[in-house]
N, C-alpha and C. Protein backbone atom coordinates (compact mmCIF):
# COMPACT_ATOMS: atom_id res chain seq x y z
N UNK A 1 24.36 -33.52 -13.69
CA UNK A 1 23.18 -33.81 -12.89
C UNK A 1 23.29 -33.10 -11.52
N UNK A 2 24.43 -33.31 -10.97
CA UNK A 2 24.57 -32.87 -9.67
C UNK A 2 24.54 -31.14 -9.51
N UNK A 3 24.95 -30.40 -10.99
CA UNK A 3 24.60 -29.12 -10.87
C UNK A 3 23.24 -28.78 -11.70
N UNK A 4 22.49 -29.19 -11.71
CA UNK A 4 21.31 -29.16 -12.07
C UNK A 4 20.65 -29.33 -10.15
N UNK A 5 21.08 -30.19 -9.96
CA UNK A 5 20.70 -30.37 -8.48
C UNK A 5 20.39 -28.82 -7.52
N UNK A 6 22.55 -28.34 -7.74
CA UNK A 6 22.46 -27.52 -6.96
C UNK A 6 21.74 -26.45 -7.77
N UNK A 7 21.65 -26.04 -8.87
CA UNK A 7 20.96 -24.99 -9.22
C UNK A 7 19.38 -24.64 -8.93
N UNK A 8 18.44 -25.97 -9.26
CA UNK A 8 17.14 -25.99 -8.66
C UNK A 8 16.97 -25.50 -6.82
N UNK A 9 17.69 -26.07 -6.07
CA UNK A 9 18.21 -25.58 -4.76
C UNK A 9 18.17 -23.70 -4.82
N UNK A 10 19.03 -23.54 -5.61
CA UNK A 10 19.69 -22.28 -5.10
C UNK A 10 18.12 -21.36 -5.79
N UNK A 11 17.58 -21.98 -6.81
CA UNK A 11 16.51 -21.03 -7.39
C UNK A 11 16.02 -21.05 -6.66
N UNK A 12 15.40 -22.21 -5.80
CA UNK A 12 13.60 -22.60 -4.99
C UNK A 12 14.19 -21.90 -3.38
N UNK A 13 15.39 -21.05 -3.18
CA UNK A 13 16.14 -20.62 -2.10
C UNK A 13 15.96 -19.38 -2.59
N UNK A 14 15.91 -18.79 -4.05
CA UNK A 14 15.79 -17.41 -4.20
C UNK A 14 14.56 -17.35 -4.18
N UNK A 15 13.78 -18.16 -4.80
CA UNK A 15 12.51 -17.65 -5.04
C UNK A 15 11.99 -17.63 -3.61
N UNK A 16 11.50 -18.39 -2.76
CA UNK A 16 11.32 -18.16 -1.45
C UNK A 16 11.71 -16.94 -0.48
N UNK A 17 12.77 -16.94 -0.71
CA UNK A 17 13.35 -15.38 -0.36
C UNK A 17 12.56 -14.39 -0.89
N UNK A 18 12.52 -14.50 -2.16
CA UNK A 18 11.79 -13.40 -2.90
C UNK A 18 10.49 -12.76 -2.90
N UNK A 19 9.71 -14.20 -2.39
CA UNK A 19 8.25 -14.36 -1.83
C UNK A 19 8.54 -13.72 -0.19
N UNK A 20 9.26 -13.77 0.66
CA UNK A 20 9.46 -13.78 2.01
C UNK A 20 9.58 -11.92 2.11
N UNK A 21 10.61 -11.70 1.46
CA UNK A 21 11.45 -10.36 1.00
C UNK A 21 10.15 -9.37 0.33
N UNK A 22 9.39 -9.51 -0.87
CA UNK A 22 8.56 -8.66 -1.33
C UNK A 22 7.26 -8.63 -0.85
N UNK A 23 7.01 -9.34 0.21
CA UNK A 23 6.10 -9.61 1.10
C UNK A 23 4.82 -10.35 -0.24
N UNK A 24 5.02 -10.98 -1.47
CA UNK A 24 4.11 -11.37 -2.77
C UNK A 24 2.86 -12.23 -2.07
N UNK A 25 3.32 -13.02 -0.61
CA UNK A 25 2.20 -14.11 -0.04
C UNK A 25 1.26 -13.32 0.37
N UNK A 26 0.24 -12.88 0.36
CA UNK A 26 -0.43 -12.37 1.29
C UNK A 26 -1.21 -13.35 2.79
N UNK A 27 -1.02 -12.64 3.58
CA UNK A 27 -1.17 -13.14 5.03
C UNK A 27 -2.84 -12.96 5.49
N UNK A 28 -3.36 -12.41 4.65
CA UNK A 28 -4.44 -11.68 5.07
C UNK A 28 -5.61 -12.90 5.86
N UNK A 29 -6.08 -12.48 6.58
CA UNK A 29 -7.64 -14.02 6.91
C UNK A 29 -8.21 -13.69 5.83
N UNK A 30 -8.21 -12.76 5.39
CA UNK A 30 -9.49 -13.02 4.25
C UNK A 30 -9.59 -13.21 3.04
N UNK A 31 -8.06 -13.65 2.67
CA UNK A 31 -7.51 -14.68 1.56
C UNK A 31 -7.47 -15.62 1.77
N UNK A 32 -7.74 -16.89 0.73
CA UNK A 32 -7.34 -17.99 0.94
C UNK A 32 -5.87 -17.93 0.88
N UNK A 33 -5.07 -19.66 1.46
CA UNK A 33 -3.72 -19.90 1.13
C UNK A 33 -3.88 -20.03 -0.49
N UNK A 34 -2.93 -20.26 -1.24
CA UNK A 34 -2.22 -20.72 -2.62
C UNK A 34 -2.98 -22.71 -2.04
N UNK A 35 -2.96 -22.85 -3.28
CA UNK A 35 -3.69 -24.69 -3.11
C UNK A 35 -2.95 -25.44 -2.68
N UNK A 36 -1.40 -25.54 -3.28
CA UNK A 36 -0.44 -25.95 -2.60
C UNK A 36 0.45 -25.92 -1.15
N UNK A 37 -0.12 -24.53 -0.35
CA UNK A 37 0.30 -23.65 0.33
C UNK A 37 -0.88 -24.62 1.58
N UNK A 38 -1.49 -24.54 1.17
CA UNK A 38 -2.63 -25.30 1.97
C UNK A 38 -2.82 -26.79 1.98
N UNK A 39 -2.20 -27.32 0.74
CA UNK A 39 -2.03 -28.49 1.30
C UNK A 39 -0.78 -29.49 1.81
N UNK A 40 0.25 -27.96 1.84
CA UNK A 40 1.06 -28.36 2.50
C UNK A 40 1.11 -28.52 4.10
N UNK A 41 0.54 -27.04 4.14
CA UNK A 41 0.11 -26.87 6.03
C UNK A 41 -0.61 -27.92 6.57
N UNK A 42 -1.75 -28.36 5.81
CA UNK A 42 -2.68 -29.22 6.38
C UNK A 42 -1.83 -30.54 6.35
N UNK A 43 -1.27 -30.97 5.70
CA UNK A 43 -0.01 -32.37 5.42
C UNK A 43 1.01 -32.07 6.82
N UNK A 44 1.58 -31.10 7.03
CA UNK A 44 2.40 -30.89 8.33
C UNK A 44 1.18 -30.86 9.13
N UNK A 45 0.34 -30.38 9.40
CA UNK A 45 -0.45 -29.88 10.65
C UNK A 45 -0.79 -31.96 11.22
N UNK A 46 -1.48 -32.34 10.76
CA UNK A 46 -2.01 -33.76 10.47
C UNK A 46 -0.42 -35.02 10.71
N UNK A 47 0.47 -34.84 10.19
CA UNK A 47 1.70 -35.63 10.53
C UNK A 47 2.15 -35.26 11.46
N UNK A 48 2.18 -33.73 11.77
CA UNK A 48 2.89 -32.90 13.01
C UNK A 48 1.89 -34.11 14.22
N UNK A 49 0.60 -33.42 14.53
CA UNK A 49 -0.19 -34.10 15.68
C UNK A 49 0.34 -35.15 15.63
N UNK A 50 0.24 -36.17 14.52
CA UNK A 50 0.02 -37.73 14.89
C UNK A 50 1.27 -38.40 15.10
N UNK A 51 2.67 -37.26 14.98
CA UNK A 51 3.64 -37.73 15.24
C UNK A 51 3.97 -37.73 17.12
N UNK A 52 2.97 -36.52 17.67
CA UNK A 52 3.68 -36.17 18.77
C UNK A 52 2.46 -36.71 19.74
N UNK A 53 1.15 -36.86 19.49
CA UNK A 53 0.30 -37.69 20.46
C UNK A 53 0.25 -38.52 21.41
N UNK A 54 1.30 -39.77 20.65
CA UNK A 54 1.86 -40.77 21.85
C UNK A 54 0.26 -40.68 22.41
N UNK A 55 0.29 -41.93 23.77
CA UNK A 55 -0.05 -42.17 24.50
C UNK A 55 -0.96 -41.01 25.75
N UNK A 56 -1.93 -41.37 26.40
CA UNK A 56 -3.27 -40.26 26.65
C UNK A 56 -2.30 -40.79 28.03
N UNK A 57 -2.51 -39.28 28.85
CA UNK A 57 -1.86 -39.19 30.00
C UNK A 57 -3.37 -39.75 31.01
N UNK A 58 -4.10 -39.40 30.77
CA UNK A 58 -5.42 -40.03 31.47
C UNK A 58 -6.82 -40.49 30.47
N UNK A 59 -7.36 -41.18 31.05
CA UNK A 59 -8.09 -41.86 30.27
C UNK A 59 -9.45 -40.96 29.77
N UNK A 60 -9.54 -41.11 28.44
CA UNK A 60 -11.10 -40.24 28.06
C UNK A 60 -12.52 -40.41 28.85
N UNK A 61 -12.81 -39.81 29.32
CA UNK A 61 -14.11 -40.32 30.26
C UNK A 61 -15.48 -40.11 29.08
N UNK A 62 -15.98 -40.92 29.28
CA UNK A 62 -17.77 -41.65 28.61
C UNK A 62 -18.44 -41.39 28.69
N UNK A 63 -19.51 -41.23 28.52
CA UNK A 63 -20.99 -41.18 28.71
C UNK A 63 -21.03 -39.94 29.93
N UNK A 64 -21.93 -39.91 31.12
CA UNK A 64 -22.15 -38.63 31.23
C UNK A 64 -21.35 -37.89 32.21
N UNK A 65 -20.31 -38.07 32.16
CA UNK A 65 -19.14 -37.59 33.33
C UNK A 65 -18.53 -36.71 31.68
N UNK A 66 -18.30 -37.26 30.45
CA UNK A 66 -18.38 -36.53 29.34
C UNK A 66 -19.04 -35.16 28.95
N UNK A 67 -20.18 -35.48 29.33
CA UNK A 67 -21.54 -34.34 29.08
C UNK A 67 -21.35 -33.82 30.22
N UNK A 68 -21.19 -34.07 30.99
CA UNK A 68 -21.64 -33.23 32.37
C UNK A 68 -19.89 -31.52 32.44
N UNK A 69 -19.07 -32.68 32.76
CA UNK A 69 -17.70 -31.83 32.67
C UNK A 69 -17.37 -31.07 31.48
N UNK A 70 -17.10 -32.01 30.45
CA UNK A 70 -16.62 -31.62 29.00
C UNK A 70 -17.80 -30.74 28.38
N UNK A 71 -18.82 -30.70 28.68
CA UNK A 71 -19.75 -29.80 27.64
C UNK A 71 -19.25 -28.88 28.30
N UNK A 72 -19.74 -28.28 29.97
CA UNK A 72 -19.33 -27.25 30.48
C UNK A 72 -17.55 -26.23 29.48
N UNK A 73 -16.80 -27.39 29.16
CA UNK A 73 -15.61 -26.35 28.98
C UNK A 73 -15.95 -26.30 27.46
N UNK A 74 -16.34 -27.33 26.77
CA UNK A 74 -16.52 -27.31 25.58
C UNK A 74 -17.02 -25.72 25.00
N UNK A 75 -18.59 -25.46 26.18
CA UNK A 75 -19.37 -24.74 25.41
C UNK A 75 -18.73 -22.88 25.62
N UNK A 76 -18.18 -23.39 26.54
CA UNK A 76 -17.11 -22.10 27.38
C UNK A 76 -15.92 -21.73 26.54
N UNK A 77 -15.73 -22.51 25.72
CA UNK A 77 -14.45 -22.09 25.06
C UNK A 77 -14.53 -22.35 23.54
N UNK A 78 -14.74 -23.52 22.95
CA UNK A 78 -14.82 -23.99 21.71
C UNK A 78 -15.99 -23.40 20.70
N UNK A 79 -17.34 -23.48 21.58
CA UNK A 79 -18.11 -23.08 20.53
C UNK A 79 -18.06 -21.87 19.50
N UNK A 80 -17.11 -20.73 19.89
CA UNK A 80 -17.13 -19.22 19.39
C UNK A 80 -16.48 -19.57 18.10
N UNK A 81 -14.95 -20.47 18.11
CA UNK A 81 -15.10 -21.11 17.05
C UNK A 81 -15.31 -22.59 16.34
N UNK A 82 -15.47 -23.15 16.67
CA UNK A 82 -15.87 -24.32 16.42
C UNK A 82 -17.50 -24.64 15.91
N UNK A 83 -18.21 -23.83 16.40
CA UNK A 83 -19.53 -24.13 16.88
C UNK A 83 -19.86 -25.66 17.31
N UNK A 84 -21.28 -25.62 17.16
CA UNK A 84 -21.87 -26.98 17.81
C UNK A 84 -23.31 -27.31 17.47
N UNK A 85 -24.09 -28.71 17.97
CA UNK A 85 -25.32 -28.74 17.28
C UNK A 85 -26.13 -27.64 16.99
N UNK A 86 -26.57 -26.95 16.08
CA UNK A 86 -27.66 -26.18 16.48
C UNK A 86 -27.08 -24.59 16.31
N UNK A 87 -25.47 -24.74 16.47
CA UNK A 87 -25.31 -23.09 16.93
C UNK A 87 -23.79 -22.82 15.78
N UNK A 88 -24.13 -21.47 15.10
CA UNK A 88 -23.32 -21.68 14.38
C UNK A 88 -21.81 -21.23 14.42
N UNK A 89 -20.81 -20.46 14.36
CA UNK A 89 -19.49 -20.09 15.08
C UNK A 89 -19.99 -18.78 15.43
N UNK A 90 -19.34 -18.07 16.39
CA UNK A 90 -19.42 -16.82 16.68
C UNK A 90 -18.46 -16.02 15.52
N UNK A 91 -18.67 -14.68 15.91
CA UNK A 91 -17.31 -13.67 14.90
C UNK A 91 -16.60 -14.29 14.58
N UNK A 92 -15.80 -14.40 15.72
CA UNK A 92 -14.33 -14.79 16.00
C UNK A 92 -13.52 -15.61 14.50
N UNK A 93 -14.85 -16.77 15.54
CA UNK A 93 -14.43 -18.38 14.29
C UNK A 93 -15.07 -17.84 13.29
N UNK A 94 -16.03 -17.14 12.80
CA UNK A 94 -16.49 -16.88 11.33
C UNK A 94 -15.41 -15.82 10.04
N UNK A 95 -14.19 -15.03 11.13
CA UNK A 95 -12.97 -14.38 10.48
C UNK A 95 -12.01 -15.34 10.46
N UNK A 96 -12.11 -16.47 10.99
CA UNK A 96 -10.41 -17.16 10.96
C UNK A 96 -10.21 -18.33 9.61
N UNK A 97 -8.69 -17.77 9.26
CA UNK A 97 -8.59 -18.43 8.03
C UNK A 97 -7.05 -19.59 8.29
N UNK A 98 -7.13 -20.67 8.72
CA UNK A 98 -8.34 -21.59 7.72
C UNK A 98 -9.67 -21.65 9.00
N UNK A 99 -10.56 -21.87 7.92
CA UNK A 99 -11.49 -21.91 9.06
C UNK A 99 -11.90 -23.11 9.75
N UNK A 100 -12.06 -23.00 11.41
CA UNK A 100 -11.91 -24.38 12.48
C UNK A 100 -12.71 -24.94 11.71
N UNK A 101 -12.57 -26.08 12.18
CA UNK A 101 -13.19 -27.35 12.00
C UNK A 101 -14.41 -27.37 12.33
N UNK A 102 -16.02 -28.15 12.29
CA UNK A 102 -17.15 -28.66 12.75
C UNK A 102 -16.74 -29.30 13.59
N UNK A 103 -16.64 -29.72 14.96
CA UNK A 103 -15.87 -30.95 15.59
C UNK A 103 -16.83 -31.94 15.52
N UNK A 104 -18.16 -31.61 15.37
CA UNK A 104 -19.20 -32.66 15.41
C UNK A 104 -19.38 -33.89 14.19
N UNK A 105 -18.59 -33.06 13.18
CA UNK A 105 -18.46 -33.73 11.86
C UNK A 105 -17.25 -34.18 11.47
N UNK A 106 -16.20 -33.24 11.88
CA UNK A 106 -14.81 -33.27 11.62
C UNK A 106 -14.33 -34.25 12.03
N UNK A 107 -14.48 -34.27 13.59
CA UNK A 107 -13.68 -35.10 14.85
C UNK A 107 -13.12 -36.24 14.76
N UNK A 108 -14.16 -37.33 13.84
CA UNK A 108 -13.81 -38.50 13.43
C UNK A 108 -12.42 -38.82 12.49
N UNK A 109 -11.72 -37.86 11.97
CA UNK A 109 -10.82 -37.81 11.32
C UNK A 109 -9.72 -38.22 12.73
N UNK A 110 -9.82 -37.52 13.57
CA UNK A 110 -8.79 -37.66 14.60
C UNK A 110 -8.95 -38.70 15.26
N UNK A 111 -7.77 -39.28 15.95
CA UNK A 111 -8.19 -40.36 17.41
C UNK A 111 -8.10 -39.23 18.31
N UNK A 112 -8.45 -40.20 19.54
CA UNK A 112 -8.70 -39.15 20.99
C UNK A 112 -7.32 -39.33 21.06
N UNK A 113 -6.28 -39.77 21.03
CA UNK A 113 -5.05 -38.93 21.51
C UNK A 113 -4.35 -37.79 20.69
N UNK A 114 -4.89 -37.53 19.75
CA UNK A 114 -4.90 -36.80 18.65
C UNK A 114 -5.24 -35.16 19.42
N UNK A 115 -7.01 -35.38 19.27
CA UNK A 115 -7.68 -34.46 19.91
C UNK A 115 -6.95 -33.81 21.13
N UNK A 116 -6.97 -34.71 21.86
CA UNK A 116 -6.03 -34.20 23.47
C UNK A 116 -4.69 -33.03 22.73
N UNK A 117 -3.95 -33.99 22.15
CA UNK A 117 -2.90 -33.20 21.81
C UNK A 117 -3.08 -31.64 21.29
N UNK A 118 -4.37 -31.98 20.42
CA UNK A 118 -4.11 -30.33 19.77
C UNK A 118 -4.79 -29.72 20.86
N UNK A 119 -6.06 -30.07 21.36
CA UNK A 119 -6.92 -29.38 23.01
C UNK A 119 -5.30 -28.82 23.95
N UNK A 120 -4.85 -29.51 24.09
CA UNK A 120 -3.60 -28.91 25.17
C UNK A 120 -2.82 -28.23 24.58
N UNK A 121 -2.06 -28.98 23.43
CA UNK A 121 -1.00 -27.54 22.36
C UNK A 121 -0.81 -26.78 21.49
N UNK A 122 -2.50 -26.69 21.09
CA UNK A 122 -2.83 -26.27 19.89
C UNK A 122 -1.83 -25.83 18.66
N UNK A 123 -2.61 -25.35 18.24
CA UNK A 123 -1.79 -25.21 16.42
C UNK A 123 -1.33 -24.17 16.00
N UNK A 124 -0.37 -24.07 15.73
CA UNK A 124 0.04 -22.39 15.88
C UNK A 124 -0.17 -22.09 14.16
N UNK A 125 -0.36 -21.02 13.52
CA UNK A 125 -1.05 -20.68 11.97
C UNK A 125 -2.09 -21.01 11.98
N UNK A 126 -3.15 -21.59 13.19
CA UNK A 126 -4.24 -21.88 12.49
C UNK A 126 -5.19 -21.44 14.01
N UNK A 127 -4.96 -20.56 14.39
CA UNK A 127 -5.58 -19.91 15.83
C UNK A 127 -5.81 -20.83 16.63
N UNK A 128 -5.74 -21.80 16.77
CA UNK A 128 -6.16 -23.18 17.57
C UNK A 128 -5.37 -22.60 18.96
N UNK A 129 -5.67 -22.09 20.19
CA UNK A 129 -5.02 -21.56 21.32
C UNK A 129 -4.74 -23.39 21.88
N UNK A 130 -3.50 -22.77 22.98
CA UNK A 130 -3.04 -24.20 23.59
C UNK A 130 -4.09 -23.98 25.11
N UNK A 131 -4.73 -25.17 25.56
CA UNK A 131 -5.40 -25.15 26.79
C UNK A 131 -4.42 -25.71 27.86
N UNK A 132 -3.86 -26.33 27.54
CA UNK A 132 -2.84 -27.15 28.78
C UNK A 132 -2.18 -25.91 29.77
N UNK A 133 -1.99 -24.53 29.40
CA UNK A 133 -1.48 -24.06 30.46
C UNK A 133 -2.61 -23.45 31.38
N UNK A 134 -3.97 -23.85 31.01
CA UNK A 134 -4.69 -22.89 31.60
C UNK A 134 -5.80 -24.06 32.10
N UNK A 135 -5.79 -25.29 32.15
CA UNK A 135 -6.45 -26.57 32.30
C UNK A 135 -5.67 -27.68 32.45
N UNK A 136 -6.44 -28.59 33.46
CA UNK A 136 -5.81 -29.71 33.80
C UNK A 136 -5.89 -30.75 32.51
N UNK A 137 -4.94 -32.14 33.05
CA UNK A 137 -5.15 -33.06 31.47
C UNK A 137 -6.72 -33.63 31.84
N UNK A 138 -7.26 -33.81 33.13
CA UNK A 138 -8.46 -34.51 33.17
C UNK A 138 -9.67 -33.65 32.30
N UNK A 139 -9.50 -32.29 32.52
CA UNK A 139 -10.56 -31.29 32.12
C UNK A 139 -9.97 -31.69 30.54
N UNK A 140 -9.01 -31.41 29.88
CA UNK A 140 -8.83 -31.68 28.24
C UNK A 140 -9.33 -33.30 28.13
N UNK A 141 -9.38 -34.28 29.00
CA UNK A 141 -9.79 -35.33 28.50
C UNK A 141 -11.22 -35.03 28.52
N UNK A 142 -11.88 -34.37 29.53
CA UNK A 142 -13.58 -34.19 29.13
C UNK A 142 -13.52 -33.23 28.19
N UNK A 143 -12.94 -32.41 27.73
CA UNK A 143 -13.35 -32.01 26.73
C UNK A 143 -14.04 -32.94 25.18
N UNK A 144 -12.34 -33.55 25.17
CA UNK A 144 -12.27 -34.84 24.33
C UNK A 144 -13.83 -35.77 24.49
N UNK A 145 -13.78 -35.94 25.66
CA UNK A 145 -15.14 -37.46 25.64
C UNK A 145 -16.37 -36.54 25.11
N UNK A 146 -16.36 -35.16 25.75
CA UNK A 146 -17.86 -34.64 25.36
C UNK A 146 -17.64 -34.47 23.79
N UNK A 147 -16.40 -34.20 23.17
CA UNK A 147 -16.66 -34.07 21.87
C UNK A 147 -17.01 -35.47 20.81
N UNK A 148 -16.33 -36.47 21.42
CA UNK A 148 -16.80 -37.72 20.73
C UNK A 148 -18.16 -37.79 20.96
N UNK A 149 -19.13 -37.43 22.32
CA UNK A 149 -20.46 -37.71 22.54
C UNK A 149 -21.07 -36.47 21.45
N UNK A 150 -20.68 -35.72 21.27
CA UNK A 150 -21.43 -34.70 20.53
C UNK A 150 -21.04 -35.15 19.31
N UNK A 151 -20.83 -35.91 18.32
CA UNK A 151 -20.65 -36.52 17.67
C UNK A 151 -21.89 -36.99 16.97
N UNK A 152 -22.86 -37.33 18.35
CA UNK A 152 -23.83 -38.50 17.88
C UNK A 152 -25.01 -37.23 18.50
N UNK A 153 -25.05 -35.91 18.90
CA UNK A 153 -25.60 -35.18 19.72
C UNK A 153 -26.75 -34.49 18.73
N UNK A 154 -27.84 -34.22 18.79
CA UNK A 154 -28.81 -33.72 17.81
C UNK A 154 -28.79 -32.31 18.28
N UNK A 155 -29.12 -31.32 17.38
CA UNK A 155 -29.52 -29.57 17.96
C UNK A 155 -30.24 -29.56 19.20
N UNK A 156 -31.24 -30.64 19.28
CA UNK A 156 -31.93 -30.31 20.48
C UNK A 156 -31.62 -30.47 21.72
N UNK A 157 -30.52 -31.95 21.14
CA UNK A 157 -29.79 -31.93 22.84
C UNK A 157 -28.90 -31.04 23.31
N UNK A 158 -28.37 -30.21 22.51
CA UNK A 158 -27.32 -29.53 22.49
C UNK A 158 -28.05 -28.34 23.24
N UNK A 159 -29.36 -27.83 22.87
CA UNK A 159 -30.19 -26.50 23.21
C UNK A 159 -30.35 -27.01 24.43
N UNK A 160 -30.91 -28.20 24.86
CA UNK A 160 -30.83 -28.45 26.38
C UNK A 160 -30.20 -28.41 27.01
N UNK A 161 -28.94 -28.69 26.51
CA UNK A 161 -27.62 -28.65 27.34
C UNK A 161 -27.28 -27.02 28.12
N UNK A 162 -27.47 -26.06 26.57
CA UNK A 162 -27.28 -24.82 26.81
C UNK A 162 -28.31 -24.05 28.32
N UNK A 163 -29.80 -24.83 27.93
CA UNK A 163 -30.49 -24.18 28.65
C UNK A 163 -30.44 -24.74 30.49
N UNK A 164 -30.02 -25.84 30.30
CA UNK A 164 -29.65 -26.26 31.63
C UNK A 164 -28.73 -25.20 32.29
N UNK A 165 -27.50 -24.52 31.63
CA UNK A 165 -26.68 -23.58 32.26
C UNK A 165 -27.01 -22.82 33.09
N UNK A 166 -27.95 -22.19 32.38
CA UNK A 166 -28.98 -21.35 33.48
C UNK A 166 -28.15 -19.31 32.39
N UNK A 167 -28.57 -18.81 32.54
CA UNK A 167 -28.07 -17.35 32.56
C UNK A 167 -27.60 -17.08 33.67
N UNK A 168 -27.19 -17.62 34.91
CA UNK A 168 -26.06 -16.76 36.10
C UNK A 168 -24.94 -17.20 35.48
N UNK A 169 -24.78 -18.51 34.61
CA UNK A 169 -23.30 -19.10 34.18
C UNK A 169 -22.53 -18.46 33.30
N UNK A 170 -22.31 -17.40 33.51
CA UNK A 170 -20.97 -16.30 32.88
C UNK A 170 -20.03 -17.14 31.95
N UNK A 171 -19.31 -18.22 33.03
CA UNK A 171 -18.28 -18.58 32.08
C UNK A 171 -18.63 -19.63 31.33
N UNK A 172 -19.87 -20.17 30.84
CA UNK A 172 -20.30 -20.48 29.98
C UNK A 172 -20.99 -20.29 28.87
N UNK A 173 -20.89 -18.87 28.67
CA UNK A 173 -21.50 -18.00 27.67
C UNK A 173 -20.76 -18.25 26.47
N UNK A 174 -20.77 -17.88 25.20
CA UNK A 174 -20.71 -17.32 23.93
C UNK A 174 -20.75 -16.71 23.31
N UNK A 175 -20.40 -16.01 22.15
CA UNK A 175 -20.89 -15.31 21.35
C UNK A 175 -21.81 -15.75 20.40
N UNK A 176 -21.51 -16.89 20.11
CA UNK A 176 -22.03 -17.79 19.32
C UNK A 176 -24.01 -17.88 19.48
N UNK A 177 -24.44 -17.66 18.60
CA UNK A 177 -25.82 -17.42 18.22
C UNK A 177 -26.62 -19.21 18.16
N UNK A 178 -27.66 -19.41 18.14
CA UNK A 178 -28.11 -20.77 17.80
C UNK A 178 -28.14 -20.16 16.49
N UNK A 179 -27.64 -21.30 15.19
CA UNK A 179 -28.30 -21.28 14.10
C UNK A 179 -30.08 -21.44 13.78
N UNK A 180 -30.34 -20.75 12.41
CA UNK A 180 -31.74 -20.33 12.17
C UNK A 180 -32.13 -22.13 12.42
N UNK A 181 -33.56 -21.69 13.03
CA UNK A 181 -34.13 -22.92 12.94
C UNK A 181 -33.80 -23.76 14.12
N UNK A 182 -33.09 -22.89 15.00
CA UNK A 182 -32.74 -24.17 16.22
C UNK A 182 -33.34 -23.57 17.46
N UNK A 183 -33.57 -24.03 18.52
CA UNK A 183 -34.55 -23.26 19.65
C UNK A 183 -33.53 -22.71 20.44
């Protein structure tokens, strides 16, 4: 039994090698992973976060201190891939494999200390950039609150939101297009 043990070992050690060595995985975005391959990542990605979340260094802010702050970075950074009510991903997020999440639909899967965590250290294999070196934890907590409020957010509020920006607001631009049908 015990060399049956080590032998399975030493195969699933060659074969890996062998996969690693003949380059057989392909890496490409515009392959999917293997089924298993993917639901392994997503099994680490999901235990990884919820192991290291712990406790919110500041508290998620609500209602419109949410909308007001958090849309601003939201729409500045997330929408290209992520998109949002109304607007669908830019390039970017429309080449990346796996592809981001809806946060408007998705989000609920996560808690907010969840969210925070990946907003600040993102995910490495899955383009998710880390914000924490380039943002405070209060700005990642509005991110967080505006994304729980956009949650419940319709296309139209979302187009208002956009149009409130005004066109001088540079760093709130996009690539990201409104989807057909949205104003």
């Amino acid at each position: 039994m015990l060399l049956t043990l080590v032998a399975a070992v030493v195969l699933s050690v060659a074969g890996g090698l062998w996969v690693v060595g003949t380059g057989a995985y392909s890496v490409a975005a515009t392959e999917d992973h293997w089924p298993l391959t993917a639901r392994l990542l997503d099994t680490l990605q999901r235990r990884s976060v919820a192991a290291r979340a712990g406790a919110l260094p500041v508290p998620i802010p609500r209602g419109p201190e949410a909308l007001d702050n958090g849309f601003e970075h939201f729409h500045a950074m997330c929408v290209e891939c992520h998109g949002a009510p109304g607007f669908d991903r830019g390039d970017s997020g429309q080449g990346m494999n796996p592809t981001p999440p809806r946060l408007e639909e998705e989000a609920r899967a996560w808690t907010d200390e969840e969210l925070f965590w990946v907003t600040k250290h993102g995910i490495r294999l899955a383009g998710m950039p880390a914000f924490g070196p380039t943002h405070t934890d209060a700005e990642i907590a509005a991110i967080v609150g505006f994304i729980r409020v956009m949650e419940t957010m319709t296309e139209e509020e979302y187009a208002d939101r956009v149009r409130a920006l005004g066109p001088g607001d540079a760093g709130a631009q996009t690539n990201a297009e409104p989807e057909e049908g949205a104003p």
